[in-house]
Protein backbone atom coordinates (compact mmCIF):
# COMPACT_ATOMS: atom_id res chain seq x y z
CA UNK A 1 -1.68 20.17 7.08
CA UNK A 2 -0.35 16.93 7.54
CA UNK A 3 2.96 16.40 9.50
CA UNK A 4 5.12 13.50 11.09
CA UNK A 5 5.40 13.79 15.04
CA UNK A 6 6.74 11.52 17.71
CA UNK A 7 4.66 10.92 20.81
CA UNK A 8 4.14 8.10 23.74
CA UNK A 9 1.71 5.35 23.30
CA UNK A 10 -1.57 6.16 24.55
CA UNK A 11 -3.03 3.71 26.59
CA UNK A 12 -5.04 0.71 24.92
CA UNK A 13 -3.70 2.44 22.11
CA UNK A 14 -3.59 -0.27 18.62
CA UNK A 15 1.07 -1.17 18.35
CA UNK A 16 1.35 -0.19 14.94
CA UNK A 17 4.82 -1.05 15.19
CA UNK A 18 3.94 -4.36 15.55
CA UNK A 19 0.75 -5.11 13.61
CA UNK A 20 1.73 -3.81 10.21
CA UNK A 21 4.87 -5.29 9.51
CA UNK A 22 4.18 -8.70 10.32
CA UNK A 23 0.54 -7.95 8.20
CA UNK A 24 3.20 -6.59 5.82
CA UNK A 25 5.62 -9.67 5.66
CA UNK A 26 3.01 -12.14 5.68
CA UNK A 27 1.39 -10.52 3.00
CA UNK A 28 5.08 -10.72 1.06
CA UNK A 29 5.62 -14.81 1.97
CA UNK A 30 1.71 -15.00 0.57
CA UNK A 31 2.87 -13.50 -2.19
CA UNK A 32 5.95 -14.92 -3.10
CA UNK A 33 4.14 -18.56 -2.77
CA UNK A 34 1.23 -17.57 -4.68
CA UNK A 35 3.85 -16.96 -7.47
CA UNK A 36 6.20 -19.66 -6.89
CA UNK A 37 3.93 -22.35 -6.91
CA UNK A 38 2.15 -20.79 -10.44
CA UNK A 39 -0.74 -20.88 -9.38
CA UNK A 40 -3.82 -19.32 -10.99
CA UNK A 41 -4.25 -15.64 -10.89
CA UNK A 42 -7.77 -14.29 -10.04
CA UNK A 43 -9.94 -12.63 -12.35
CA UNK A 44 -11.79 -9.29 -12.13
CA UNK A 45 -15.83 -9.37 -12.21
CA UNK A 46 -15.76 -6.06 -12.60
CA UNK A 47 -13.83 -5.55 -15.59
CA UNK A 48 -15.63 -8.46 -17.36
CA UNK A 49 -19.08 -6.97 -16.63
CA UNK A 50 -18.10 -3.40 -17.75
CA UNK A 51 -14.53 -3.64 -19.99
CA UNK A 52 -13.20 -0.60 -17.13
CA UNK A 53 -10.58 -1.79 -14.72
CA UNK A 54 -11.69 -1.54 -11.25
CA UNK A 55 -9.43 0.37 -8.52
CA UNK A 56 -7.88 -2.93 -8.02
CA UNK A 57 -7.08 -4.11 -11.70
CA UNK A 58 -3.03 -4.51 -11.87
CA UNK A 59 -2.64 -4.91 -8.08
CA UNK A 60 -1.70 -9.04 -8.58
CA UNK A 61 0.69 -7.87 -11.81
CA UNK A 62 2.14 -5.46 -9.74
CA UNK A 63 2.53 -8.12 -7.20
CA UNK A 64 3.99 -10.55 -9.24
CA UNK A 65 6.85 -8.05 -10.98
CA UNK A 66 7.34 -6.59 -7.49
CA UNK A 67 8.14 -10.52 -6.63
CA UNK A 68 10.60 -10.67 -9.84
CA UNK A 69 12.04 -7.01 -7.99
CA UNK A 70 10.88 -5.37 -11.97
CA UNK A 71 10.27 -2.09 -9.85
CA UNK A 72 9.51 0.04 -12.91
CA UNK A 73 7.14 -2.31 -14.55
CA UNK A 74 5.61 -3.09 -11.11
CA UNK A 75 5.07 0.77 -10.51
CA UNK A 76 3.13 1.23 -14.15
CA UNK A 77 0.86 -1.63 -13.68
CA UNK A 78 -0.20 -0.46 -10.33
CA UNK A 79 1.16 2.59 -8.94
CA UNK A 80 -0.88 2.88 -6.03
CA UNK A 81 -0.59 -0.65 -4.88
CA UNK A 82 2.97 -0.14 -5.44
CA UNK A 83 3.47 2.81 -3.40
CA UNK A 84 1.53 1.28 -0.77
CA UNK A 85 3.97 -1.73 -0.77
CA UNK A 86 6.79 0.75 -0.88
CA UNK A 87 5.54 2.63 2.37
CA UNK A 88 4.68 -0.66 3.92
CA UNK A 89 8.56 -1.73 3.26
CA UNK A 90 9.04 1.56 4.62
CA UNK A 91 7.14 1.22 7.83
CA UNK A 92 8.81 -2.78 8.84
CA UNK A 93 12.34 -0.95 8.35
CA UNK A 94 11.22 1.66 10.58
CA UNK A 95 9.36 -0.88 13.08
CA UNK A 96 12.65 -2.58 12.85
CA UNK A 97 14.68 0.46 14.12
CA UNK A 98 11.94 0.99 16.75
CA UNK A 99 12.40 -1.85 18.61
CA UNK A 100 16.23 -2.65 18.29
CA UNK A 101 16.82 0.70 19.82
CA UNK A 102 13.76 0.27 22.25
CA UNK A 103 12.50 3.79 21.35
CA UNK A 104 9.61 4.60 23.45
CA UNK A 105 8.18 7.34 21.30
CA UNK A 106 6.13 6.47 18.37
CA UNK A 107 6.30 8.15 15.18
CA UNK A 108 2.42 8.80 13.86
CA UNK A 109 0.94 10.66 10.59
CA UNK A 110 -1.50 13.47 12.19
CA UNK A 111 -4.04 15.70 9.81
CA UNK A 112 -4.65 18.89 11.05
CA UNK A 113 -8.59 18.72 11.68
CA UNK A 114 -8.70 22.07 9.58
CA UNK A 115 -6.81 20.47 6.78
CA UNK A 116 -9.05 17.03 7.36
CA UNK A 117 -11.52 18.28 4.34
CA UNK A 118 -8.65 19.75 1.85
CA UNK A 119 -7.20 16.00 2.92
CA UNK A 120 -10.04 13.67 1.95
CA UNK A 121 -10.61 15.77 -0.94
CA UNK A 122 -7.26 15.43 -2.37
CA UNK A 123 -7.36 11.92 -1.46
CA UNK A 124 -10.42 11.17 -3.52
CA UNK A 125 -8.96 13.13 -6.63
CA UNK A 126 -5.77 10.84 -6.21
CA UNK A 127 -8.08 8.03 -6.52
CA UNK A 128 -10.12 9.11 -9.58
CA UNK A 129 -6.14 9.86 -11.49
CA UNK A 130 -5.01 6.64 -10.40
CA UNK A 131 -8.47 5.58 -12.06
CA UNK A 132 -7.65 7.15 -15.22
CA UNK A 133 -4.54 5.63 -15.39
CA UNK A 134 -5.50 2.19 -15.12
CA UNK A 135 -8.25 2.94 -17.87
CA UNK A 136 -5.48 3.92 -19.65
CA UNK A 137 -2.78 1.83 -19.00
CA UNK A 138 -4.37 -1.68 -18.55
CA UNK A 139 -7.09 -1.69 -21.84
CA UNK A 140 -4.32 -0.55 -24.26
């Protein structure tokens, strides 16, 4: 279904080695200054219009105990926007390796296009539990 593999670069082909960990470490400097200098955290329309967290509620708390490296507290506000940090971390260390050995073979995520369906679907039911938790977890 879904599987790691190692291949060239196609041509024209997007340097994901490249692109995501410096969108990954700017992303952690924005961060960390955001918090440093204490500066106002946003507020959610969407929870004061309906009282329900959106998708998004507990990604800047997450952010900010990720900052303080409270990894467990981080995780329960946010879980998806943690793991996503987590892979991201992941993917620099990785990007890292990649070029200090000067690997020409990239390592890419590839669906199966007969899994592509069970995929998305599973996807979107990780979504509506991640929902549930945040209903959960952030209104108590």
């Amino acid at each position: 279904m879904l599987r790691l593999i190692r291949r060239p670069a196609y041509p024209g082909e997007l340097n994901h080695e490249l692109v995501w960990p410096a969108a990954f470490l700017g992303g952690a400097l924005f961060a960390w200054s955001w918090f440093q200098a204490g500066l106002q955290l946003p507020q959610c329309v969407f929870i004061r219009l309906t009282g329900l967290p959106c998708l998004g509620c507990g990604g800047t708390r997450c952010a900010r105990n990720l900052v303080h490296l409270d990894l467990g507290q981080a995780f329960l506000y946010h879980p998806g926007f943690f793991l996503v940090v987590m892979l991201g971390a992941a993917w620099t260390i990785h990007s890292a390796i990649f070029w200090l050995r000067r690997d020409t073979l990239r390592l890419r995520l590839y669906v199966e296009p007969s899994a592509s369906r069970r995929f998305r679907l599973t996807f979107v039911l990780l979504l509506a539990v991640h929902w549930a938790w945040q209903c959960y977890y952030l209104t108590r």
